[in-house]
N, C-alpha and C. Protein backbone atom coordinates (compact mmCIF):
# COMPACT_ATOMS: atom_id res chain seq x y z
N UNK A 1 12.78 -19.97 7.10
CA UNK A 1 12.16 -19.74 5.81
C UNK A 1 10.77 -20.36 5.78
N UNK A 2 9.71 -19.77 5.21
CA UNK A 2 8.45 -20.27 4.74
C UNK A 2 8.46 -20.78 3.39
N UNK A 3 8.18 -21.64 2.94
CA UNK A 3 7.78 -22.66 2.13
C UNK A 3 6.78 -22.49 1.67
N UNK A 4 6.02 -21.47 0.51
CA UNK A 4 5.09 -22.07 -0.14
C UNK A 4 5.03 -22.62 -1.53
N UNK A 5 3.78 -23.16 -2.12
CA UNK A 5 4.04 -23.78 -3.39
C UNK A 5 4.24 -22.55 -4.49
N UNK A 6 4.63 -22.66 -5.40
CA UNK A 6 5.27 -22.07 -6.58
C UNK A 6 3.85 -20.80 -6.54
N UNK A 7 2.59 -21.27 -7.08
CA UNK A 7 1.62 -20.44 -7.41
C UNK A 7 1.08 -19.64 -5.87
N UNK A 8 1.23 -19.79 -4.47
CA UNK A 8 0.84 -19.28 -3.41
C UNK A 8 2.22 -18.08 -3.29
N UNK A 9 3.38 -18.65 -3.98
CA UNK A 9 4.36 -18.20 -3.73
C UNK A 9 4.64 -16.70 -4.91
N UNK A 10 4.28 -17.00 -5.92
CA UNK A 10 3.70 -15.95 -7.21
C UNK A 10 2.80 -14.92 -6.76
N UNK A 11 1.85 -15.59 -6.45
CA UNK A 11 0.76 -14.89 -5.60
C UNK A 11 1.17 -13.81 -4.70
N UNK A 12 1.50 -14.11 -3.82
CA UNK A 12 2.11 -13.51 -2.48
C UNK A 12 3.17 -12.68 -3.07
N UNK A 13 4.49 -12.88 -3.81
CA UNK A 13 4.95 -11.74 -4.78
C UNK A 13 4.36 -10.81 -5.32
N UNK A 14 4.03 -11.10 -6.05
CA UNK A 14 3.29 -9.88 -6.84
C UNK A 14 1.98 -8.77 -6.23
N UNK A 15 1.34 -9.41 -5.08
CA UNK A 15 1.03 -8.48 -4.18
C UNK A 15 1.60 -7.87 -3.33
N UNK A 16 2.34 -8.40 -2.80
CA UNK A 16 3.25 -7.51 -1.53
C UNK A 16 3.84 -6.30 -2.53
N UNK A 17 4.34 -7.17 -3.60
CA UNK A 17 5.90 -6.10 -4.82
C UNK A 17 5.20 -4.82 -5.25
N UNK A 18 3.43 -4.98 -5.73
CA UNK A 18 2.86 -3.99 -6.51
C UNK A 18 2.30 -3.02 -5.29
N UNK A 19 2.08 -3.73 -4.11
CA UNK A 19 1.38 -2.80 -2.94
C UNK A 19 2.45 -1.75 -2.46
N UNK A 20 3.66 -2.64 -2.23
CA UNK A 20 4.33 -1.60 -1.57
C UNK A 20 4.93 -0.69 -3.00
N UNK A 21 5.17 -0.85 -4.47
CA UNK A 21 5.66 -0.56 -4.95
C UNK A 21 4.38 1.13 -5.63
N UNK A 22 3.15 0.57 -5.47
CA UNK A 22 2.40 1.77 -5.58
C UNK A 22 2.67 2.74 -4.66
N UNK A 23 2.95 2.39 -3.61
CA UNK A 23 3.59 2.97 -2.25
C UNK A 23 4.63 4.16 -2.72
N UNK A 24 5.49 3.32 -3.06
CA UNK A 24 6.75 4.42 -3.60
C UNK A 24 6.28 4.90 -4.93
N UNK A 25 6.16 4.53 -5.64
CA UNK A 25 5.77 4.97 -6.70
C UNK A 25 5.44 6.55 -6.76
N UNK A 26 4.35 6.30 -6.12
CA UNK A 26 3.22 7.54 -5.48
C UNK A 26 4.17 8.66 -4.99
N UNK A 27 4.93 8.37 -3.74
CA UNK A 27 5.98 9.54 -3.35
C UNK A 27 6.75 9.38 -4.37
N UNK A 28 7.63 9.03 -5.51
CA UNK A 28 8.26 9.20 -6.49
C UNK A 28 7.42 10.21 -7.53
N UNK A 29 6.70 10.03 -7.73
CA UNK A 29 5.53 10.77 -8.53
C UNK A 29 5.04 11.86 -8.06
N UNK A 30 5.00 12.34 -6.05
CA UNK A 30 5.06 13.32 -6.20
C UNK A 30 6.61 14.47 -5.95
N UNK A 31 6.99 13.80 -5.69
CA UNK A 31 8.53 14.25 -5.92
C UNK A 31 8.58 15.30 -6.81
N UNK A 32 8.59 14.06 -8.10
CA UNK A 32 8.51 14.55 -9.78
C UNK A 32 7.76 15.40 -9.85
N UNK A 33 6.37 15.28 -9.77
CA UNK A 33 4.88 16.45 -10.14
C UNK A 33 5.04 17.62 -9.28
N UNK A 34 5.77 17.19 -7.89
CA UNK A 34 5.24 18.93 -7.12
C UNK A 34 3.61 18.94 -6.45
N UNK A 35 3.07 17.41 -6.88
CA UNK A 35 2.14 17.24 -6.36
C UNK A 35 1.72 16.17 -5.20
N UNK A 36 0.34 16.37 -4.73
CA UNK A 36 0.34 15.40 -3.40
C UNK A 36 0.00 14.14 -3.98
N UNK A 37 -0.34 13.30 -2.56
CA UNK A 37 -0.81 12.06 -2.74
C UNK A 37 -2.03 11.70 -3.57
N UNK A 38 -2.92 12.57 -3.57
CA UNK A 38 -4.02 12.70 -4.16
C UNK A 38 -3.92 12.88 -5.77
N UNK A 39 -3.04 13.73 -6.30
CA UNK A 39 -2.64 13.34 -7.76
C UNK A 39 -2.37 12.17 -8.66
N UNK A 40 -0.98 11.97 -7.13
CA UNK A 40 -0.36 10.48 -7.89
C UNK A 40 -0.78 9.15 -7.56
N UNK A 41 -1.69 8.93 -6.52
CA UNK A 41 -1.70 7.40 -5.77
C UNK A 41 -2.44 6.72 -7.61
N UNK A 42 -3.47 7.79 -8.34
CA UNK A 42 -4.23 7.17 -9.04
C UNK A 42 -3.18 6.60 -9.87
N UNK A 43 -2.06 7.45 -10.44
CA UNK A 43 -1.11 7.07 -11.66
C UNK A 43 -0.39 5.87 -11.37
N UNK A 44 -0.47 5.78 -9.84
CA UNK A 44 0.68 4.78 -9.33
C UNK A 44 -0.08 3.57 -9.60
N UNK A 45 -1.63 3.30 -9.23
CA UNK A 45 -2.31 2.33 -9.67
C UNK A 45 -2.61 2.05 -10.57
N UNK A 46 -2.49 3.15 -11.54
CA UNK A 46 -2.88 2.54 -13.63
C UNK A 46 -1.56 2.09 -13.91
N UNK A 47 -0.32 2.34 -13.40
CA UNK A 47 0.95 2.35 -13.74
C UNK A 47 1.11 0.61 -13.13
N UNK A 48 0.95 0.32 -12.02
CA UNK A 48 1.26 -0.63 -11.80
C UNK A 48 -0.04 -2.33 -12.40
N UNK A 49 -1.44 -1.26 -12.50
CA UNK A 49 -2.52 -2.34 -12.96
C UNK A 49 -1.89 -2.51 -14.53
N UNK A 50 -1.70 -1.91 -15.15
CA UNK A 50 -0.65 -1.85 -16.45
C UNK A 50 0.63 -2.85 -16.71
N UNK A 51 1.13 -2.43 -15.24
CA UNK A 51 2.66 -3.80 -15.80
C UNK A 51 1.80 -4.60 -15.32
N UNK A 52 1.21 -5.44 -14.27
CA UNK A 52 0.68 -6.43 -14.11
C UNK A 52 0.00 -7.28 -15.25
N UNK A 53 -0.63 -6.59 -15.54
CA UNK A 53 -1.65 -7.07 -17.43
C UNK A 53 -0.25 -7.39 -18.04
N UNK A 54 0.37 -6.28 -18.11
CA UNK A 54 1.02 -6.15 -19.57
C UNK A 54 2.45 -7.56 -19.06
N UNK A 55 2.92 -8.02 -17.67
CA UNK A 55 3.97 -8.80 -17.14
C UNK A 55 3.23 -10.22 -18.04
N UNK A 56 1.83 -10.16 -17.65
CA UNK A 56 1.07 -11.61 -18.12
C UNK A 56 0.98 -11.72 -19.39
N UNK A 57 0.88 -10.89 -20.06
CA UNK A 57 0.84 -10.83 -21.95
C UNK A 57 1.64 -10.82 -22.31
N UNK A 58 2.79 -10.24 -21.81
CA UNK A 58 4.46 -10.02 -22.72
C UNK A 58 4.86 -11.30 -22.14
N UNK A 59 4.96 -12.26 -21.16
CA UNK A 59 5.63 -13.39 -20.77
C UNK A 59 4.82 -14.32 -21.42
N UNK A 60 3.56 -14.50 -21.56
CA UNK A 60 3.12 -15.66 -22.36
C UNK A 60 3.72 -15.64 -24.00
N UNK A 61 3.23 -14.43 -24.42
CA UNK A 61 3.78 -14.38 -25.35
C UNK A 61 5.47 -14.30 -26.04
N UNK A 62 6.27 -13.81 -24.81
CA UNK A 62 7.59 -14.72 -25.26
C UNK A 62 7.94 -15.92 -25.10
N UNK A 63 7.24 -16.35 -24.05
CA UNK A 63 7.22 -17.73 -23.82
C UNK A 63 7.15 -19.20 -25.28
N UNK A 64 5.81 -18.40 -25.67
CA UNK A 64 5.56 -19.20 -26.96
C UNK A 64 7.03 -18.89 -28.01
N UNK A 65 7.14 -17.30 -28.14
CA UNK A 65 8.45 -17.30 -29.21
C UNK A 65 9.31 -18.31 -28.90
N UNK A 66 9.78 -18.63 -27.31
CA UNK A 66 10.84 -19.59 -27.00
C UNK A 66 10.19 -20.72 -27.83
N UNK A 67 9.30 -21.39 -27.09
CA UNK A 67 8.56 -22.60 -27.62
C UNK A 67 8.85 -22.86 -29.17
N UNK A 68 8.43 -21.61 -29.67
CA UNK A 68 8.27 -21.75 -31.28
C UNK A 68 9.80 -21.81 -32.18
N UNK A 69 10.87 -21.39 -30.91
CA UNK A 69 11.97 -20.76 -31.61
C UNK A 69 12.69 -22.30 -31.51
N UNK A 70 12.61 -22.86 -30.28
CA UNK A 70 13.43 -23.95 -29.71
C UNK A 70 13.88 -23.86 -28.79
N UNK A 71 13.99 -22.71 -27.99
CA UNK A 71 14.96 -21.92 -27.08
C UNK A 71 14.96 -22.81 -25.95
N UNK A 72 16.29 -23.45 -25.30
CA UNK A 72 16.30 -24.50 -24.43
C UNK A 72 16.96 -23.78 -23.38
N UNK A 73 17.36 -22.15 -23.34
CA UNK A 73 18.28 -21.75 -21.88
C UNK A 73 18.03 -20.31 -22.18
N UNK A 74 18.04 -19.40 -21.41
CA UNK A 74 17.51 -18.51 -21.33
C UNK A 74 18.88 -17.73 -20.83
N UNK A 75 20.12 -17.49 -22.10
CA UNK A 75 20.96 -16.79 -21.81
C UNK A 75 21.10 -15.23 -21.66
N UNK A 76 22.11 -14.64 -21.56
CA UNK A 76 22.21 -13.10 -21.15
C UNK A 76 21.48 -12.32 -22.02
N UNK A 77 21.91 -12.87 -23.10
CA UNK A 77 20.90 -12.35 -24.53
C UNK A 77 19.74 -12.44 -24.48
N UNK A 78 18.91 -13.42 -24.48
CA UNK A 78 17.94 -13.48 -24.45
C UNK A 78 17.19 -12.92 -22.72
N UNK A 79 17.87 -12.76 -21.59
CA UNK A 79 17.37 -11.46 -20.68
C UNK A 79 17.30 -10.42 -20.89
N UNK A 80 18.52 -10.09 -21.58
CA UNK A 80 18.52 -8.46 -21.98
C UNK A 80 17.18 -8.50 -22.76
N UNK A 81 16.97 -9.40 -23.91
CA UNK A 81 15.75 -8.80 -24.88
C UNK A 81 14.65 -8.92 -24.27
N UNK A 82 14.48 -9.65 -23.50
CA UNK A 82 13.19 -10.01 -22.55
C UNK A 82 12.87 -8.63 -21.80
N UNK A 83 13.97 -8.34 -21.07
CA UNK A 83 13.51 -7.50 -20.22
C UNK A 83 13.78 -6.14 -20.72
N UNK A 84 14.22 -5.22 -22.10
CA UNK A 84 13.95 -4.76 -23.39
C UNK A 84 12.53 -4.58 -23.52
N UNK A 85 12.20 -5.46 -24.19
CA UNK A 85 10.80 -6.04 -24.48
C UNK A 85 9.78 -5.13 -23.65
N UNK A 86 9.71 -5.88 -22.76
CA UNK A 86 9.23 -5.99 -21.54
C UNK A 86 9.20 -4.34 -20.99
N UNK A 87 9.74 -3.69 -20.76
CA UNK A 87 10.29 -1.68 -20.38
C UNK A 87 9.46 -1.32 -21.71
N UNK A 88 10.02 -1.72 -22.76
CA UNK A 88 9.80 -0.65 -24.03
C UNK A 88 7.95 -0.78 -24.15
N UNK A 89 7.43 -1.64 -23.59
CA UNK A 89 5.83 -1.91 -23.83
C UNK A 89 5.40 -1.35 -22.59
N UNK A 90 5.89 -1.36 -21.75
CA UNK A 90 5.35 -0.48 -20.72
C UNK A 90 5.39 1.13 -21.05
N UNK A 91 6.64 1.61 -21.14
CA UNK A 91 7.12 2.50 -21.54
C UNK A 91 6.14 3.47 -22.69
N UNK A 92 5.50 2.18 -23.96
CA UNK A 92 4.75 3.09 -24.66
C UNK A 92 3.56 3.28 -23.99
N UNK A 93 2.97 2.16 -23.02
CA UNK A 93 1.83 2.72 -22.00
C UNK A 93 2.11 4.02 -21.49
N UNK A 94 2.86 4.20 -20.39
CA UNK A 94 3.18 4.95 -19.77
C UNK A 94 3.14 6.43 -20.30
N UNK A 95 4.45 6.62 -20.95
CA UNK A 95 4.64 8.33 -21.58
C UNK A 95 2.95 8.90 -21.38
N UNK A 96 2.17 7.95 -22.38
CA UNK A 96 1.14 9.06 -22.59
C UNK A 96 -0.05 9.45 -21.06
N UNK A 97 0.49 8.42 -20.38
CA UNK A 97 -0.19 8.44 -19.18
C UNK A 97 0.12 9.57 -18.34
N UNK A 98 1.39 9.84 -18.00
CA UNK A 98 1.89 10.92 -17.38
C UNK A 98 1.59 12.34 -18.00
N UNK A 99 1.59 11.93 -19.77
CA UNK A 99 1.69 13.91 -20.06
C UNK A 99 0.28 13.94 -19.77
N UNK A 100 -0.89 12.71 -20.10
CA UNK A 100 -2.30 13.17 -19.83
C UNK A 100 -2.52 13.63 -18.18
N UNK A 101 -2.13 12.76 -17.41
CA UNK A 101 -2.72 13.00 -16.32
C UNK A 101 -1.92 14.44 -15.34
N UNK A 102 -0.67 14.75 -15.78
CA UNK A 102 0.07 15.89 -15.04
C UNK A 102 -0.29 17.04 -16.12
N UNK A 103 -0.52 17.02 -17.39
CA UNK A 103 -0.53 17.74 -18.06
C UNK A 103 1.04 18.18 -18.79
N UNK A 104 1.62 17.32 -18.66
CA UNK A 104 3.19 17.67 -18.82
C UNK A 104 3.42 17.45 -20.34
N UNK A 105 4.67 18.14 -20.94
CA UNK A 105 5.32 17.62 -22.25
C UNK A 105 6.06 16.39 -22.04
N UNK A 106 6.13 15.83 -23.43
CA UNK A 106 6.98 14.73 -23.91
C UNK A 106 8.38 14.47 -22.94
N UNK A 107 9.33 15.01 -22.40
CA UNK A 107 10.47 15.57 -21.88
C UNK A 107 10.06 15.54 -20.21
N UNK A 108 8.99 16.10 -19.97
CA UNK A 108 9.17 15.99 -18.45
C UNK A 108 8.22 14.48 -18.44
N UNK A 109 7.67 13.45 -19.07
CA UNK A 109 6.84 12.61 -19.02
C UNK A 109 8.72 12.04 -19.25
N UNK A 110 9.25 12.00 -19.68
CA UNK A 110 10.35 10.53 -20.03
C UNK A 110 11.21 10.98 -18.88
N UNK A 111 11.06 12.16 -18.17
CA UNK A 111 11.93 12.01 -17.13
C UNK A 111 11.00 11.37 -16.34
N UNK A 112 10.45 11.85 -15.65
CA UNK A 112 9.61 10.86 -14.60
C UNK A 112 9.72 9.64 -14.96
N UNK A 113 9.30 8.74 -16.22
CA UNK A 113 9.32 7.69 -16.68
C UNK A 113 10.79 6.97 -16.57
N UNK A 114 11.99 8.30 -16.93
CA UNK A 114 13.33 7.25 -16.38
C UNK A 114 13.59 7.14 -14.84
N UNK A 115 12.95 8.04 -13.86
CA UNK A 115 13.51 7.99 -12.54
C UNK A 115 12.57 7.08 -12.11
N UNK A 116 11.08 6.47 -12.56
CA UNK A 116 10.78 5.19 -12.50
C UNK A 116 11.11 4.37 -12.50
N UNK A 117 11.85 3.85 -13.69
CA UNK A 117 12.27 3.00 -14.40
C UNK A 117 13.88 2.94 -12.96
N UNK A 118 14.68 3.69 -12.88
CA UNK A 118 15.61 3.47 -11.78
C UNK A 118 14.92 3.38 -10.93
N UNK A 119 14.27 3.29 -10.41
CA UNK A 119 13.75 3.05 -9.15
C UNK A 119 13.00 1.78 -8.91
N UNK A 120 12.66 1.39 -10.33
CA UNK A 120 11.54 0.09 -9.88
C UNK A 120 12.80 -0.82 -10.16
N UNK A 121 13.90 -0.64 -10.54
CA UNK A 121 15.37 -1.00 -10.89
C UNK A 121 15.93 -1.66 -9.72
N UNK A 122 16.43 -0.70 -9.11
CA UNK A 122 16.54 -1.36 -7.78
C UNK A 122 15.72 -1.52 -6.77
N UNK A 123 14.54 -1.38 -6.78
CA UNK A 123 13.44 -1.89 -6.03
C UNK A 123 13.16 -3.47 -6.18
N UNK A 124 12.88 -3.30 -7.34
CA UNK A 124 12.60 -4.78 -7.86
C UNK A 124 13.86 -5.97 -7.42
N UNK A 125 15.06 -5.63 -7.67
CA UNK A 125 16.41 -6.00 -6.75
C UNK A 125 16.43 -6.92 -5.58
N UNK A 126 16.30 -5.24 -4.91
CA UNK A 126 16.28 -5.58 -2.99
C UNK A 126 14.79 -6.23 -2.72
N UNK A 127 13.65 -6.31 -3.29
CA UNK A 127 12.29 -6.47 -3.01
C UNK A 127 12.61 -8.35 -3.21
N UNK A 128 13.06 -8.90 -4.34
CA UNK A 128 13.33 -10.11 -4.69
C UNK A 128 14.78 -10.44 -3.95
N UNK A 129 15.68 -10.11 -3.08
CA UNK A 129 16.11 -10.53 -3.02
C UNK A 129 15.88 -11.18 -1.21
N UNK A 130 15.25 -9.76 -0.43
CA UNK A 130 14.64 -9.94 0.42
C UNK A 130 13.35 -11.26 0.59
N UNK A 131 12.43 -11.24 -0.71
CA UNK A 131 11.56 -12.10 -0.07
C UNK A 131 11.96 -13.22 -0.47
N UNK A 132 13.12 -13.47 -1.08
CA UNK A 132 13.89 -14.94 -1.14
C UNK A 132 14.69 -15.40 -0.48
N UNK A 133 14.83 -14.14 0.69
CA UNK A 133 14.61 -14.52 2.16
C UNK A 133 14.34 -15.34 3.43
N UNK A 134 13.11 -15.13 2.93
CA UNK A 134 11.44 -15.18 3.84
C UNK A 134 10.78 -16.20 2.94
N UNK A 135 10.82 -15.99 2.09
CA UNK A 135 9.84 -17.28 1.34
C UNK A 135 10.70 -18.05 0.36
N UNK A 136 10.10 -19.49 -0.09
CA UNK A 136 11.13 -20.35 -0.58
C UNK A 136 9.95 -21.22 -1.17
N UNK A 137 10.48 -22.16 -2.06
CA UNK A 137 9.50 -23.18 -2.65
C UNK A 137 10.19 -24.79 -1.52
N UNK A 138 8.95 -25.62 -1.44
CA UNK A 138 9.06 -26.48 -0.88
C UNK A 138 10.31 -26.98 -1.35
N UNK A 139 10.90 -27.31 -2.52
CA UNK A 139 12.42 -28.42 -3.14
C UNK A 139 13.23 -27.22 -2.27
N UNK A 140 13.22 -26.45 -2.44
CA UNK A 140 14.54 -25.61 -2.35
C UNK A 140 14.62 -25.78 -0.41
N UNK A 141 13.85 -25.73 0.06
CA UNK A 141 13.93 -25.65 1.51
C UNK A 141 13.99 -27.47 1.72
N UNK A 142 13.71 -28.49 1.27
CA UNK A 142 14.14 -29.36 1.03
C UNK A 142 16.13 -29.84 1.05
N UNK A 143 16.18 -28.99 -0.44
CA UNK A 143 17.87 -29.28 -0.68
C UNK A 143 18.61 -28.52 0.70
N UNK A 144 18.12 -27.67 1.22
CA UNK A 144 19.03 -26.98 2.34
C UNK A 144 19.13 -27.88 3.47
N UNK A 145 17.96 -28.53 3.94
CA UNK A 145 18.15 -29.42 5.11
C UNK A 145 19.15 -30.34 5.26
């Protein structure tokens, strides 16, 4: 296992997750569209520059609700709403992104948008479970020795 600190370790997530995940994305998108790479790589990059922004604004800002609420554990309930939250704000990004840029209706934009949504599902999964793998924070590779 590699060991880096928490923020090298964030870092290094969220680039590898969004690079390769524009990756699929893109062939998911053209799957869906019927179209090439050249259609979708762009959607795959507003789609993913989008959760990135939107991962940093929706987590600070629940963060504070915890803060403000008292919230001392971060039970099932409060994941489900988080990650709720979290889909449904992307989600209103999104729709309009797809019918603009494919030209599609309401209906074929929420399908694409749900076979996304399964896909970054278990992507997101195997992607985290793999690089927790391979990478580790210094305590944790610590307690194993």
């Amino acid at each position: 296992m590699i060991a880096l600190s928490p923020i090298k370790r964030r870092l290094l997530y969220v680039s590898v997750f969004e690079l390769l995940g524009i990756v699929f994305a893109t062939l998911v998108l053209m799957a869906l569209s019927g179209g090439d790479a050249k259609q979708s790589l762009p959607v795959a990059v507003i789609v993913s520059t989008a959760a990135v922004v939107w991962n940093f604004i929706y987590n600070t800002l629940f963060e504070a609700w915890e803060a403000r609420k008292q919230i001392q554990a971060r039970t099932v309930k409060i994941r489900t709403a988080h990650a709720i939250g979290f889909e449904g704000g992307l989600f209103v990004f999104c729709l309009p992104v797809y019918m603009l840029w494919y030209g599609v209706g309401m209906w074929t934009a929420l399908t694409m948008e749900a076979a996304l949504l399964l896909f970054f599902l278990v992507y997101t999964f195997l992607f985290t479970l793999a690089f927790d793998q391979v990478f580790t924070l210094p305590h944790m590779l610590e307690a194993e020795g």
